[in-house]
Protein backbone atom coordinates (compact mmCIF):
# COMPACT_ATOMS: atom_id res chain seq x y z
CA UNK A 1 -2.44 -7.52 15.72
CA UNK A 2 -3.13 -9.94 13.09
CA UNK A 3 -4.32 -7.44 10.30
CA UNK A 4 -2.56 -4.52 11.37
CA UNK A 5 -2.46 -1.51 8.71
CA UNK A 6 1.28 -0.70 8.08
CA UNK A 7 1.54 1.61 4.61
CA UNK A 8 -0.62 2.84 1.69
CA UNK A 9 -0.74 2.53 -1.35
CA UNK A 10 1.11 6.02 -2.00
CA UNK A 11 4.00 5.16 0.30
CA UNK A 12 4.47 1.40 -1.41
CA UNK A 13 4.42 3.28 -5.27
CA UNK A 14 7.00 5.58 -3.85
CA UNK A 15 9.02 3.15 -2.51
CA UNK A 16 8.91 0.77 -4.95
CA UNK A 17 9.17 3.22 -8.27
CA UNK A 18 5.87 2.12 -9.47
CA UNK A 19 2.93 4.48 -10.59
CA UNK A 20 0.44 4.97 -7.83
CA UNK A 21 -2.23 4.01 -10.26
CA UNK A 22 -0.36 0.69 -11.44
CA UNK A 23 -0.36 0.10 -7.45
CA UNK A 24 -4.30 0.67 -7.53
CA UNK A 25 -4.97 -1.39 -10.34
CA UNK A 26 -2.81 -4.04 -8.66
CA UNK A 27 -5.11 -3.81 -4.72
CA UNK A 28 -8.41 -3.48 -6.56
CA UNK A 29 -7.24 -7.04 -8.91
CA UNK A 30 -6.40 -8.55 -5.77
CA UNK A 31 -9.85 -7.98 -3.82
CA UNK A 32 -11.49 -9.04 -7.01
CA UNK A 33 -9.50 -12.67 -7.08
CA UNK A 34 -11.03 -12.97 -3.32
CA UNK A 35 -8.25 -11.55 -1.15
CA UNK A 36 -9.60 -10.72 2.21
CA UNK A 37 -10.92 -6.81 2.64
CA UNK A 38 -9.16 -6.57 6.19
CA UNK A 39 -6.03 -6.43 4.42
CA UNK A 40 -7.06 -2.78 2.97
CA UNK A 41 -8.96 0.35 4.07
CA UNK A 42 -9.77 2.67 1.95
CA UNK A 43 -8.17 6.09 2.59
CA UNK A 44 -8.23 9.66 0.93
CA UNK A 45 -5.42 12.29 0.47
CA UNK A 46 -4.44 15.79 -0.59
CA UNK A 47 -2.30 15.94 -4.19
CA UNK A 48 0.12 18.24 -4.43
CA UNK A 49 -2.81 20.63 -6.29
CA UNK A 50 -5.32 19.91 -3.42
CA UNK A 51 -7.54 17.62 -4.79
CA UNK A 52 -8.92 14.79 -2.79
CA UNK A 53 -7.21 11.40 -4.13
CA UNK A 54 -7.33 7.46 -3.16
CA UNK A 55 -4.74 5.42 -1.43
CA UNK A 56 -5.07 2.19 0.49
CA UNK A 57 -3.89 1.84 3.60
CA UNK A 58 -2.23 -2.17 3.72
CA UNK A 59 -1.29 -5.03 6.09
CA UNK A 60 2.26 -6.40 5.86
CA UNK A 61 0.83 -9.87 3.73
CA UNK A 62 -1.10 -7.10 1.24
CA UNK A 63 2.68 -5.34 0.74
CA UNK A 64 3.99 -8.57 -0.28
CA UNK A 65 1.75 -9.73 -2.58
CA UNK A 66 1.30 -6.13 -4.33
CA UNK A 67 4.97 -6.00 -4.58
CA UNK A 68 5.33 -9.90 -5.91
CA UNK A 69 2.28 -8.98 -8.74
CA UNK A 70 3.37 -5.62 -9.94
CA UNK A 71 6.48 -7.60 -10.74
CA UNK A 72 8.97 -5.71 -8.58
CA UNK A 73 11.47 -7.39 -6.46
CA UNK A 74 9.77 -6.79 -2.92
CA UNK A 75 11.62 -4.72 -0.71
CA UNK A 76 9.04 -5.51 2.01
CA UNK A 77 9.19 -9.00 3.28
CA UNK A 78 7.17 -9.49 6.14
CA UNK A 79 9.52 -8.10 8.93
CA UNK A 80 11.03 -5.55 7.21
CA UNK A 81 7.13 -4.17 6.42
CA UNK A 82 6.65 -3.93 10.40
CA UNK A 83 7.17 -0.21 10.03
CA UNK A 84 4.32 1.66 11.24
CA UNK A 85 1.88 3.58 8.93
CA UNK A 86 2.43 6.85 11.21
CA UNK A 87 6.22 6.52 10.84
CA UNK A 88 5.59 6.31 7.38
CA UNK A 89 3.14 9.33 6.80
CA UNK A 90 6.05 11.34 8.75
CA UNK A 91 8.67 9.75 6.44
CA UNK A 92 7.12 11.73 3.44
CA UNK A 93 6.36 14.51 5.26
């Protein structure tokens, strides 16, 4: 699958350190400077409180580039982000 959805947004702050809102700020910047919307789905999820919250889910190019402009060193080149957004849900589980 070209645009196949691989982690959200939730899983990448996690993983990279990063508040969830910095990761946010970072997607919605990128679909405003033109970045293709296949790359993200919106998504909802339970806080630890049970309110309803956002996270986008994100293709393995999306990762990158989220990574590369929140500054981090990216931890997810493209074939390392080939994990699969179910093994991921289950890794936070």
């Amino acid at each position: 699958m070209v645009n196949q959805l691989v982690l959200n947004s939730l899983e990448l702050a996690a993983e990279l350190a990063e508040p969830h809102y910095q990761v946010l700020q970072c997607v919605d910047g990128l679909i405003a400077d033109g970045m293709e919307r296949s790359r993200f789905r919106e998504a909802r999820y339970l806080d630890a409180t049970g309110v309803e919250r956002r996270c986008v889910e994100m293709t393995k190019e999306a990762i990158v580039l989220v990574s590369m402009r929140l500054g981090a060193e990216s931890r997810f080149s493209p074939d390392q982000a080939r994990l699969g957004h179910d093994q991921a849900a289950q890794r936070l589980a």
